[in-house]
Protein backbone atom coordinates (compact mmCIF):
# COMPACT_ATOMS: atom_id res chain seq x y z
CA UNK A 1 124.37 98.79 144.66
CA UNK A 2 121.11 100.35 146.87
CA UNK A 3 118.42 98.00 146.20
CA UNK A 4 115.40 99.66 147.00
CA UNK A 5 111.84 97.28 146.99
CA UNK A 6 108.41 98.24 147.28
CA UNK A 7 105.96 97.59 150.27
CA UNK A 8 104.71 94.59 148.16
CA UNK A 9 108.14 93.16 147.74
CA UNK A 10 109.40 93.64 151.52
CA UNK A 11 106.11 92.79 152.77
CA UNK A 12 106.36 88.86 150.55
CA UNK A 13 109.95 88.19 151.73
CA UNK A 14 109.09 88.94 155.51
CA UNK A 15 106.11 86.69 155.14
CA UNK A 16 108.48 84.00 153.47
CA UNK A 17 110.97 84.15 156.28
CA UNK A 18 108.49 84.37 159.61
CA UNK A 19 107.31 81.66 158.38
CA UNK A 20 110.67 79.55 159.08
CA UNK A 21 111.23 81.21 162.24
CA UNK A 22 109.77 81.39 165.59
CA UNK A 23 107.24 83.72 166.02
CA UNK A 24 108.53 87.36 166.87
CA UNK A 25 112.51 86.52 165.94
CA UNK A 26 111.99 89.07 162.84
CA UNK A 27 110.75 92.01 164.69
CA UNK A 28 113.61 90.92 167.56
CA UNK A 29 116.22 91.32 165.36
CA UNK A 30 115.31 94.62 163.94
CA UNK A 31 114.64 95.94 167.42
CA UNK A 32 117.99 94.77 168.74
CA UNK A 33 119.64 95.92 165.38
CA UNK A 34 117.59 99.62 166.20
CA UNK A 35 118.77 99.49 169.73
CA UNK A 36 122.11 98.98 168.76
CA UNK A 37 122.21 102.58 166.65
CA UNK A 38 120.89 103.96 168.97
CA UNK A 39 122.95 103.64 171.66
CA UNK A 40 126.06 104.36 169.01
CA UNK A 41 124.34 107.41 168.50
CA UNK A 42 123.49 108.68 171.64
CA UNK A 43 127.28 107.38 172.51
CA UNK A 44 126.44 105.34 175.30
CA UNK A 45 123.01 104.59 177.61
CA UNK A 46 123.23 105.70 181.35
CA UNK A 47 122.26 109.11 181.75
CA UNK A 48 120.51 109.30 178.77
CA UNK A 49 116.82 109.81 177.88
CA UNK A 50 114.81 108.62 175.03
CA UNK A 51 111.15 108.75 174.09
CA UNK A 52 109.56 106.36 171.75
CA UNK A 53 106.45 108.06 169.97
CA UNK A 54 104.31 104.68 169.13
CA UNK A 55 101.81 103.87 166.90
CA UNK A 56 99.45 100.66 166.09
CA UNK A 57 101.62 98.86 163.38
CA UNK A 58 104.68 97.05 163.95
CA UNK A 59 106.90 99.50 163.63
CA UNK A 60 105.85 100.56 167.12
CA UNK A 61 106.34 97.20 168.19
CA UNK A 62 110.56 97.62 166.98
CA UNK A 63 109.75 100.93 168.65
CA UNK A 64 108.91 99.73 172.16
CA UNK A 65 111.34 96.42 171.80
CA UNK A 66 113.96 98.57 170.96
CA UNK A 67 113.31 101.04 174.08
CA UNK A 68 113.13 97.65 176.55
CA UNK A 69 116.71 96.85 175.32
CA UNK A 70 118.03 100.56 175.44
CA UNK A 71 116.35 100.58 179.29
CA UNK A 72 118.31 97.73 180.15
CA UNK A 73 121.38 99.41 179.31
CA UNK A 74 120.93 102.14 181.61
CA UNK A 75 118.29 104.77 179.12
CA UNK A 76 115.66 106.29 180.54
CA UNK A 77 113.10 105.25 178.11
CA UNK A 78 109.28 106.95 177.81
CA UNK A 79 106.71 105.43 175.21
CA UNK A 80 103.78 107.84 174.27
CA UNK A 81 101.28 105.20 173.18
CA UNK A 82 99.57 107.20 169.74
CA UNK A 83 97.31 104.84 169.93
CA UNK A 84 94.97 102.01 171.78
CA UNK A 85 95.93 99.08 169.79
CA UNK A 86 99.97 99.46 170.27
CA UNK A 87 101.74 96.20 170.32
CA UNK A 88 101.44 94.24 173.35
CA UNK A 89 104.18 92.16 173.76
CA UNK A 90 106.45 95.47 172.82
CA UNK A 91 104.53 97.37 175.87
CA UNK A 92 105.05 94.39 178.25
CA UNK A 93 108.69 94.09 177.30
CA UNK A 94 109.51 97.93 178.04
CA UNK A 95 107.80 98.05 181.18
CA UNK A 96 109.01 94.87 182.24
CA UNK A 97 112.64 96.53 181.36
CA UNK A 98 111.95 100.00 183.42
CA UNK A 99 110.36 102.23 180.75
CA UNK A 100 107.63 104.15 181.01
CA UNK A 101 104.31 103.82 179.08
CA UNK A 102 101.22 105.87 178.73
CA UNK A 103 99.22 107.86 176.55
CA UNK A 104 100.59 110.44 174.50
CA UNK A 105 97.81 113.00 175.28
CA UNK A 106 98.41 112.68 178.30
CA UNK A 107 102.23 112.87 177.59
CA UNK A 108 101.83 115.80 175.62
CA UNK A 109 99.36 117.83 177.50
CA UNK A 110 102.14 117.38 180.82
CA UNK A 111 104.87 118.41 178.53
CA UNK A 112 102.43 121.64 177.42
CA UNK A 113 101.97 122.32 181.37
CA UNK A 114 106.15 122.26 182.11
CA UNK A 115 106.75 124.75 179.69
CA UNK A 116 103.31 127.17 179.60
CA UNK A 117 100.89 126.69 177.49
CA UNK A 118 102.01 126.32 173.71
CA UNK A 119 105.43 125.05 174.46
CA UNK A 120 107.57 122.59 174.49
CA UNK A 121 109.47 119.62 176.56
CA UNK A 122 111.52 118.94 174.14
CA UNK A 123 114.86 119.36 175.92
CA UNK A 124 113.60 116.68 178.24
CA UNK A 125 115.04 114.31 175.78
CA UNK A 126 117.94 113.33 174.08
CA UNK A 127 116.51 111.02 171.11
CA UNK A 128 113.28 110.27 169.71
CA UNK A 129 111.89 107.29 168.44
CA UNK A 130 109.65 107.63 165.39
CA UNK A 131 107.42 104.58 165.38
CA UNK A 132 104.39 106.13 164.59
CA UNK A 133 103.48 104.55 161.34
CA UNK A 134 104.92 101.72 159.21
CA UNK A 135 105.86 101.03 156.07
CA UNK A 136 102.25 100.44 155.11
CA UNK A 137 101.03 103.38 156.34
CA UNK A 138 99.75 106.85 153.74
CA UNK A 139 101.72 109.58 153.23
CA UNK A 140 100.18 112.05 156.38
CA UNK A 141 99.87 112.21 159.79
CA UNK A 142 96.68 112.51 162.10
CA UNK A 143 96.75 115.74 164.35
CA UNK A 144 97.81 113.56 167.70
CA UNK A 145 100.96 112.27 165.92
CA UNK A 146 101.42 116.29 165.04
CA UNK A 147 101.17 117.13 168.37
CA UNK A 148 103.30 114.84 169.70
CA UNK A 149 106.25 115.99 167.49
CA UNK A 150 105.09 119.74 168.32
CA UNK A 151 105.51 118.64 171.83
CA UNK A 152 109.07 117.74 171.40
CA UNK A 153 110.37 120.21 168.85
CA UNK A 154 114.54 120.15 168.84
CA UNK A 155 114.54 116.77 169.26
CA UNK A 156 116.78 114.64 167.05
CA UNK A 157 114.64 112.01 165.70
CA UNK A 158 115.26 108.57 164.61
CA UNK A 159 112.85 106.95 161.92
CA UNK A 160 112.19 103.24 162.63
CA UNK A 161 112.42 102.16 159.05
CA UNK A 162 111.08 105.14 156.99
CA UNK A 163 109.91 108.81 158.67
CA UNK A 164 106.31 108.70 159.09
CA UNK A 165 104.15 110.42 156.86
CA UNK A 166 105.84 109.74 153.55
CA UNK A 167 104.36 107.61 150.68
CA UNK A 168 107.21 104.76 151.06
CA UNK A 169 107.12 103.30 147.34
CA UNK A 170 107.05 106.55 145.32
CA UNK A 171 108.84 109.31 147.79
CA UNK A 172 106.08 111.93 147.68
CA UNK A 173 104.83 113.42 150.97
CA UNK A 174 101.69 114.54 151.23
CA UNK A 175 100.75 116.68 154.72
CA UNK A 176 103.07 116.78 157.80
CA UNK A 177 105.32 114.21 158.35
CA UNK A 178 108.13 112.89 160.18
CA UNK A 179 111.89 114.95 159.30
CA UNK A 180 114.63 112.70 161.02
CA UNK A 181 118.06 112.95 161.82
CA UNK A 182 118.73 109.24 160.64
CA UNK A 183 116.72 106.47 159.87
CA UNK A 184 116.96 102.92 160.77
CA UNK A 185 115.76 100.32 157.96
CA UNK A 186 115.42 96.97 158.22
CA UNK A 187 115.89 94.16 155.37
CA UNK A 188 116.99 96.67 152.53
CA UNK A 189 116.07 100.31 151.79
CA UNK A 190 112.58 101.42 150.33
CA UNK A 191 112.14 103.78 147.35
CA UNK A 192 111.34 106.57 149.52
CA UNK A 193 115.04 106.36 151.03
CA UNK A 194 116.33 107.45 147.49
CA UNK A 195 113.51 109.83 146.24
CA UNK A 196 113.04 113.39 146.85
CA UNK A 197 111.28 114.67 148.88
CA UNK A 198 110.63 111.76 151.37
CA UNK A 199 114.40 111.04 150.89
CA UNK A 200 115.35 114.90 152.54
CA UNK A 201 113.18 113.81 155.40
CA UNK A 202 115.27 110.47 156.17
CA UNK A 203 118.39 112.08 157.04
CA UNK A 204 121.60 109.73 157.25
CA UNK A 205 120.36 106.09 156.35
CA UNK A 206 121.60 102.72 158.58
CA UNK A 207 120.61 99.48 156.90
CA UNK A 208 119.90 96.67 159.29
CA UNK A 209 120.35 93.36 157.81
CA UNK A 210 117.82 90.79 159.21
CA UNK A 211 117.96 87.80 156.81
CA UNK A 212 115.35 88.60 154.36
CA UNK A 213 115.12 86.79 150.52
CA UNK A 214 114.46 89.38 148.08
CA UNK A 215 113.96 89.79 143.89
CA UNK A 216 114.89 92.23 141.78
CA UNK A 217 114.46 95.91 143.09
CA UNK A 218 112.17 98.62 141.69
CA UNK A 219 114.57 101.24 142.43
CA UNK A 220 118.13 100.74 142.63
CA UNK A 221 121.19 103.66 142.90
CA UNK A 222 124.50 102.99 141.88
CA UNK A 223 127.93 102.92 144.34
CA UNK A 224 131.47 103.51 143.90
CA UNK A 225 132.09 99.81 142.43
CA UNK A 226 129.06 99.22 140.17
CA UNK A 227 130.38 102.73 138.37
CA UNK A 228 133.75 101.17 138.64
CA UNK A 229 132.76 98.13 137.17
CA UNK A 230 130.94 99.71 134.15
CA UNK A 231 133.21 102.37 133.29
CA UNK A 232 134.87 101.99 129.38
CA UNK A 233 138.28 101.46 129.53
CA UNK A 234 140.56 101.43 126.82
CA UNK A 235 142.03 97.63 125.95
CA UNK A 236 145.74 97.22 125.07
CA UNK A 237 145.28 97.75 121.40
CA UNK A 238 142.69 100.68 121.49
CA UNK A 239 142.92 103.49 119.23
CA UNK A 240 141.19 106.79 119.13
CA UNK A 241 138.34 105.81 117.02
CA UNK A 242 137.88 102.18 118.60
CA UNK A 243 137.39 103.86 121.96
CA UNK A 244 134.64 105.83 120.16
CA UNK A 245 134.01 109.24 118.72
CA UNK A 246 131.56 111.84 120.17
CA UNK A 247 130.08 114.46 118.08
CA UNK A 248 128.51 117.67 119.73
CA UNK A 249 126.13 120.12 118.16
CA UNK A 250 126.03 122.43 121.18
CA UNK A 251 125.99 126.14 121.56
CA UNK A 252 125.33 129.41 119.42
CA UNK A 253 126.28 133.12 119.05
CA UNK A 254 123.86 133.79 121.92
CA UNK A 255 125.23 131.11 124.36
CA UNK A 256 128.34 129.82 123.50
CA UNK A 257 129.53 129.09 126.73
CA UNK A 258 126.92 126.08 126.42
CA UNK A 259 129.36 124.53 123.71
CA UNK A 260 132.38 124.60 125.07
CA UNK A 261 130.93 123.63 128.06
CA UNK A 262 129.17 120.25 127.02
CA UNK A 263 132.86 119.76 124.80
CA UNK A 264 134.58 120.03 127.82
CA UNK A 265 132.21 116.87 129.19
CA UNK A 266 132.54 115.54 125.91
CA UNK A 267 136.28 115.65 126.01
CA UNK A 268 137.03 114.23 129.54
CA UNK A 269 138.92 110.96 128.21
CA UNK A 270 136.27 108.35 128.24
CA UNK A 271 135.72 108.59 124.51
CA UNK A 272 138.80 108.53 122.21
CA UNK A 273 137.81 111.57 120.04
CA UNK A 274 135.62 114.82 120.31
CA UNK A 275 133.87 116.51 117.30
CA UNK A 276 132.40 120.16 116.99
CA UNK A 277 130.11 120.93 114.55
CA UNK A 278 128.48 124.36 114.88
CA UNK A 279 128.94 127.98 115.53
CA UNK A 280 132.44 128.99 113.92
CA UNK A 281 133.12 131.50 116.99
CA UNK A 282 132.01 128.72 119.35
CA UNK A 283 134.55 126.39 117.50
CA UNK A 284 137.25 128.88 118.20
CA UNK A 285 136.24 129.21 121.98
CA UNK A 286 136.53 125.75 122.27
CA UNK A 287 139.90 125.39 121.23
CA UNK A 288 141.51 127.51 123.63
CA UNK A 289 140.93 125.06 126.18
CA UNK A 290 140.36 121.77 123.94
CA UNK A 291 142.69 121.93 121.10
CA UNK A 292 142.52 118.17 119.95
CA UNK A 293 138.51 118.94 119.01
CA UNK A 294 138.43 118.35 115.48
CA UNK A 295 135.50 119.39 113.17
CA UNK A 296 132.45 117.51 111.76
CA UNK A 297 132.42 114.00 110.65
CA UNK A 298 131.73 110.02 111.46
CA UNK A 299 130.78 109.62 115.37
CA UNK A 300 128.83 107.10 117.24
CA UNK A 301 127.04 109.08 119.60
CA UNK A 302 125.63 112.59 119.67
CA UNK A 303 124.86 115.39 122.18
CA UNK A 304 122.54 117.77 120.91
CA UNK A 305 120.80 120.84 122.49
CA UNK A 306 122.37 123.07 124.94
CA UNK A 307 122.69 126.50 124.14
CA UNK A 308 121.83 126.09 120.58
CA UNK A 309 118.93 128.39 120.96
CA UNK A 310 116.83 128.72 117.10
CA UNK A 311 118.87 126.18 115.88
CA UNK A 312 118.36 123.46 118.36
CA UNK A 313 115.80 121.42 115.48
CA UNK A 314 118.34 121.46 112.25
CA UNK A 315 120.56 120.18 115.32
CA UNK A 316 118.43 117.42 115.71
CA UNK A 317 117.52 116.49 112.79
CA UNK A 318 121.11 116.22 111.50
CA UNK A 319 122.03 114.53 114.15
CA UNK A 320 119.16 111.80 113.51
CA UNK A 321 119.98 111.32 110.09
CA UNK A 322 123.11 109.65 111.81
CA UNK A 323 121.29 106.63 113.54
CA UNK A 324 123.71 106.90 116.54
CA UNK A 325 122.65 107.43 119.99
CA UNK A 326 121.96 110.64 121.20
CA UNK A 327 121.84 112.75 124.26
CA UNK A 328 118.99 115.71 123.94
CA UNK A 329 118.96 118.39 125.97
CA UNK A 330 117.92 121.99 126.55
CA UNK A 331 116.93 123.43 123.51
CA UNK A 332 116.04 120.28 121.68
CA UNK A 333 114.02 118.76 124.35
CA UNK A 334 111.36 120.83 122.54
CA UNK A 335 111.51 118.35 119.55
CA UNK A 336 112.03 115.22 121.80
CA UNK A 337 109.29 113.60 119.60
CA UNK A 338 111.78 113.30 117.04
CA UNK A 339 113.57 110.79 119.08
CA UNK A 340 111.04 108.50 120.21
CA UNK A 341 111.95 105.02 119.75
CA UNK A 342 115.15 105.69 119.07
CA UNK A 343 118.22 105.36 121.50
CA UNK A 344 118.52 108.11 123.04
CA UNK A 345 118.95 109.98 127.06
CA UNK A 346 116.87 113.16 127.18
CA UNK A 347 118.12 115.24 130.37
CA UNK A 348 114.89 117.53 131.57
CA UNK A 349 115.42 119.69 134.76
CA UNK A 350 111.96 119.61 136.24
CA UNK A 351 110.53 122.55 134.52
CA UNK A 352 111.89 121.45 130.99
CA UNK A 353 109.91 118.35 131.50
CA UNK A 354 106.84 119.83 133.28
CA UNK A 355 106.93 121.64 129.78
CA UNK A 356 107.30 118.01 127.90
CA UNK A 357 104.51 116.96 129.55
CA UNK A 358 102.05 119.86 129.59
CA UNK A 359 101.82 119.99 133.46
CA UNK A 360 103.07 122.40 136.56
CA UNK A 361 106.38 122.47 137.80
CA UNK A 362 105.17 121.77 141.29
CA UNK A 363 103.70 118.56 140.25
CA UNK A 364 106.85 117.07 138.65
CA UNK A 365 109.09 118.41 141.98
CA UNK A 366 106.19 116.68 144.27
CA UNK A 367 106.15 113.41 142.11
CA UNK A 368 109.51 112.71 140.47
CA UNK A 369 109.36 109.15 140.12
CA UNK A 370 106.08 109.26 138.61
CA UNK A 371 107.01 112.02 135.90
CA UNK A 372 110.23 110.81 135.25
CA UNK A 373 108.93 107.09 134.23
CA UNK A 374 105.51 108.42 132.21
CA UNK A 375 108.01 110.53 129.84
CA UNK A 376 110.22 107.56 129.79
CA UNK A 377 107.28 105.42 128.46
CA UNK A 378 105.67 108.38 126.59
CA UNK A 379 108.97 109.09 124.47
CA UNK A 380 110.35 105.47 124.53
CA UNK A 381 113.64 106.95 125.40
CA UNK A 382 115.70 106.59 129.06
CA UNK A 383 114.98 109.85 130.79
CA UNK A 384 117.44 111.70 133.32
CA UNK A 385 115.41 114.36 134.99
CA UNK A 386 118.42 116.29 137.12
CA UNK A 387 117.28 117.12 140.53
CA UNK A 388 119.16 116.61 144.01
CA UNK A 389 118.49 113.34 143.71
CA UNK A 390 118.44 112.63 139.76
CA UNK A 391 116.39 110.10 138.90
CA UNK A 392 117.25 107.88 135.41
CA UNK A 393 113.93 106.24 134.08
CA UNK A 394 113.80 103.75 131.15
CA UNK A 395 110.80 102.71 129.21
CA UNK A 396 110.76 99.12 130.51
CA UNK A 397 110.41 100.68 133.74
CA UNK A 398 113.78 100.17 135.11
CA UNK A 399 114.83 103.17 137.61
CA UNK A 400 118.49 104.62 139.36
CA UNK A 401 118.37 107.00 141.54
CA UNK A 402 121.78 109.44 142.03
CA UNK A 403 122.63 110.36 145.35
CA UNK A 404 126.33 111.73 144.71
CA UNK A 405 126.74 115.62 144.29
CA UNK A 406 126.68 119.14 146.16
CA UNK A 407 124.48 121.90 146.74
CA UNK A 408 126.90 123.82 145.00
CA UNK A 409 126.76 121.70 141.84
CA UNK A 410 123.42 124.23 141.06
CA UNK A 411 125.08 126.12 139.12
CA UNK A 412 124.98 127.31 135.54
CA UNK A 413 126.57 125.58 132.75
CA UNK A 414 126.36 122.01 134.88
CA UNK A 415 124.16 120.40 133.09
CA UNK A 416 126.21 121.19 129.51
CA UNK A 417 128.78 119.47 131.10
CA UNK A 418 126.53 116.18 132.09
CA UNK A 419 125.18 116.09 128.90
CA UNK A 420 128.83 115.83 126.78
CA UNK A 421 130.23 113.81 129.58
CA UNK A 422 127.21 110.99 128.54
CA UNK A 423 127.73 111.73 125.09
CA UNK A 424 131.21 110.58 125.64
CA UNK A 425 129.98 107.04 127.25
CA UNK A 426 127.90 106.13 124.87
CA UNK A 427 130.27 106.79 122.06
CA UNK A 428 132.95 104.43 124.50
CA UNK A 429 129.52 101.55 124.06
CA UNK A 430 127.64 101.85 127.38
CA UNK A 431 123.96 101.22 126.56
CA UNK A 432 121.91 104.65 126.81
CA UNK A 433 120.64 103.60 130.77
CA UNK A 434 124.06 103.02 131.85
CA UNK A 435 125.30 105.94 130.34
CA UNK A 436 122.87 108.27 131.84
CA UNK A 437 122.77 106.68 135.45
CA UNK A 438 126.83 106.23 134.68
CA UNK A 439 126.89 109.91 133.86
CA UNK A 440 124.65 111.55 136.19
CA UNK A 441 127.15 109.50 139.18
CA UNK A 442 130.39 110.54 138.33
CA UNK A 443 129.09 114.29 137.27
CA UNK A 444 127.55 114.44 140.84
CA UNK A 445 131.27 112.35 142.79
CA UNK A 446 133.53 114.92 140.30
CA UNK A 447 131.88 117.84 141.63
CA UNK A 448 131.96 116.80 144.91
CA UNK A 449 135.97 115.62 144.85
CA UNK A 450 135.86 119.60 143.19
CA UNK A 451 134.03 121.59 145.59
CA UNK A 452 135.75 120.67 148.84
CA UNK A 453 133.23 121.83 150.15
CA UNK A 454 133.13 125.59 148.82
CA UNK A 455 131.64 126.83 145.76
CA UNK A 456 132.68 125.90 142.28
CA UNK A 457 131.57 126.38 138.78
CA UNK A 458 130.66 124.03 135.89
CA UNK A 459 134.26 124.29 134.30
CA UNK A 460 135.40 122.97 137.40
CA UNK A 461 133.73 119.67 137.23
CA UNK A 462 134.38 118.90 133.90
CA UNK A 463 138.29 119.17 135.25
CA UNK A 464 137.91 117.01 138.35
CA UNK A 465 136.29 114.09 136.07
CA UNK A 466 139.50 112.71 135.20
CA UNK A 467 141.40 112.20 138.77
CA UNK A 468 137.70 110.88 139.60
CA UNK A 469 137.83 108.15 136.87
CA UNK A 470 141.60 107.55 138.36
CA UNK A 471 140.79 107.30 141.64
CA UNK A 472 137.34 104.56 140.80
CA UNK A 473 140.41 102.76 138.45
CA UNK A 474 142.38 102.38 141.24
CA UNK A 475 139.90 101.38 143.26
């Protein structure tokens, strides 16, 4: 599991353990732990060049004890000081080590005269150092931290702990801010590391253990063996119905590919049995590739919604009549009132719920976290809202992020098959937040294990599921 804590939470257990230790071990070991990426990244030390772009807070100071132990290993290390109040001991130790310090005005405006005015030094340097604001710091930069990263354009960067500029406990950015190549964290990840749009400007994420005591995390995302360890599986005297039955009322004359589609989730073995009830000629579609689907009749879950077009409410309705838990999407996320209180996994893209909601699109795609929990709370139901990082909110407040999938997984029909493939896991008896973060995982790994990197279509994924659940069996 990714545990991601707030500022609050990191901030506590660092207090908790400096005060056990000698004074500067903790920001030691994160700046040797840095250092020690870094030179794995650069491959090596002599000959190379690094410049450390250094603010006030102590992320500088892992900054500039970082560059002291990359200088001793042969880097030629330059510190552009962002500000007066950078941290002493961290300045001493890098020019004690060789490095180079001084102000990064003055840095910037030499770089400026190399290259004309306007340009750029950048390919002075192989690496920089972003240690220009911490984890406390807003979401922004000031215009001398901008022209600093102007001044080295091209450069790979690597974030000390989270890129600078991004709000670090809900993801959003807010102004310019830092875009790395890779960030180095220290202690466990933040929010910001799994939420869009910070998370795009992280890059590839390093975790640097250095001995802190944490709780329970805000903001969690699930790996290969907590999906593994979740997953139904069928005991040694299973039958169809104990393994669970899943009903869909998906699809219409107008879109029927949405019904076979969210029956072929449906029917990807983790439920025993698959029910259609709707449009006769959808029925018959579905068939041709899912002949065991049988028609209406006793089920303990529902999916509801896509494709059903005018009909999408009766769906609903009849499906609530039930009291089994249900999956709503699509079309019936109009009537999500219906299901408040009950369980149930609505599945929003962000304009569906900027709809539910009765704001913009851009503000749900600039605050995801935010949205996703206030519909959570506001429809007492757990709430997938499918992005490239989908984030699964329940009312209580609990939150998984999903970091699996592929760009090419945007693509129509997808998110028919997520919504039968949760369908089926809550008919198996997962609980509707495990079936939704559950889902959302292995939709996002099959498509992946399917794409091979080249495009694919929604039919596609629904296929791969099974050697997926093999392979995490296995496992």
């Amino acid at each position: 599991m990714i545990r991601a804590h707030t500022v609050a939470q990191v901030r506590a257990a660092e207090a908790a353990l400096m005060a056990t230790l000698p004074e500067g071990t903790l920001m030691q070991r994160a700046a040797h732990g840095l250092a020690h990426v870094v030179l794995e990244t650069l491959g090596g030390g002599y000959g190379r060049r690094v410049v450390a772009l250094v603010g006030s807070g102590d992320n500088g100071g892992d900054a500039l004890h970082a560059g002291a132990v990359l200088a001793r290993r042969g880097v030629q290390v330059e510190a552009w000081l962002l500000s007066t109040q950078a941290h002493a001991g961290g300045v001493a130790a890098l020019r004690a080590a060789g490095g180079r310090v001084l102000p990064a005005a003055e840095a910037v405006a030499a770089a400026r005269g190399r290259h004309g005015h306007g340009g750029t030094g950048g390919g002075h340097w192989d690496l920089v150092l972003d240690g220009i604001v911490g984890i406390g710091g807003k979401p922004g930069l000031r215009p001398e931290a901008v022209a600093a990263l102007e001044a080295l354009a091209g450069v790979p960067v690597v974030a000390v702990d989270v890129p600078s500029g991004v709000d670090v406990d809900t993801g959003e950015v807010d102004g310019p801010h830092v875009r790395a190549a890779l960030t180095v964290t220290f202690g466990t990840h933040k929010p910001c590391h799994l939420l869009d749009p910070a998370a795009e400007a992280c890059g590839a994420l390093t975790l640097v253990d250095i001995g802190l005591d944490l709780p329970e995390p805000d903001v969690e995302a699930l790996q290969p063996e907590d999906v593994a360890a979740l997953l139904p599986r069928p005991g040694p005297q299973a039958h169809k119905y104990t393994r669970g039955v899943v009903g869909v009322r998906a699809g219409s004359a107008t879109y029927p590919g949405a019904g076979v589609l969210s029956v072929a989730g449906a029917a990807c073995g983790l439920a025993g049995m698959v029910r259609y009830d709707g449009d006769a000629a959808v029925l018959e579609l579905v068939h041709r590739g899912h002949p065991e689907v049988i028609g209406p009749g006793r089920v303990q879950a529902w999916v509801v919604g896509s494709g059903s077009d005018t009909g999408a409410e009766v769906a609903l309705r009849a499906s609530l009549a039930d009291d089994v838990p249900l999956v709503v999407d699509a079309d019936a996320l109009a009537h999500a009132d219906l299901v408040r209180g009950r369980p149930a996994v609505l599945t929003p893209h962000a304009g569906e719920l900027a709809r539910m909601l009765g704001v913009p699109r851009a503000e749900v795609e600039q605050r995801w976290l935010h949205h996703a929990r206030r519909a959570a709370v506001e429809h007492d139901a757990v709430v997938l809202l499918k992005a490239r990082h989908t984030v699964v909110a329940a009312p209580d407040g609990r939150v998984r992020v999903t970091t699996t999938g592929t760009p090419w997984l945007a693509t129509a029909g997808a998110g028919d098959v997520l919504g039968g493939l949760i369908g089926a896991l809550l008919a198996a008896g997962l609980a509707p937040y495990d079936a939704a973060s559950v889902g959302s995982w292995l939709h996002g790994a099959a498509a992946t294990l399917a794409s091979g990197g080249g495009p694919l279509v929604a039919g596609d994924v629904a296929e791969a599921l099974g050697d997926l659940v093999a392979l995490l069996v296995a496992a």
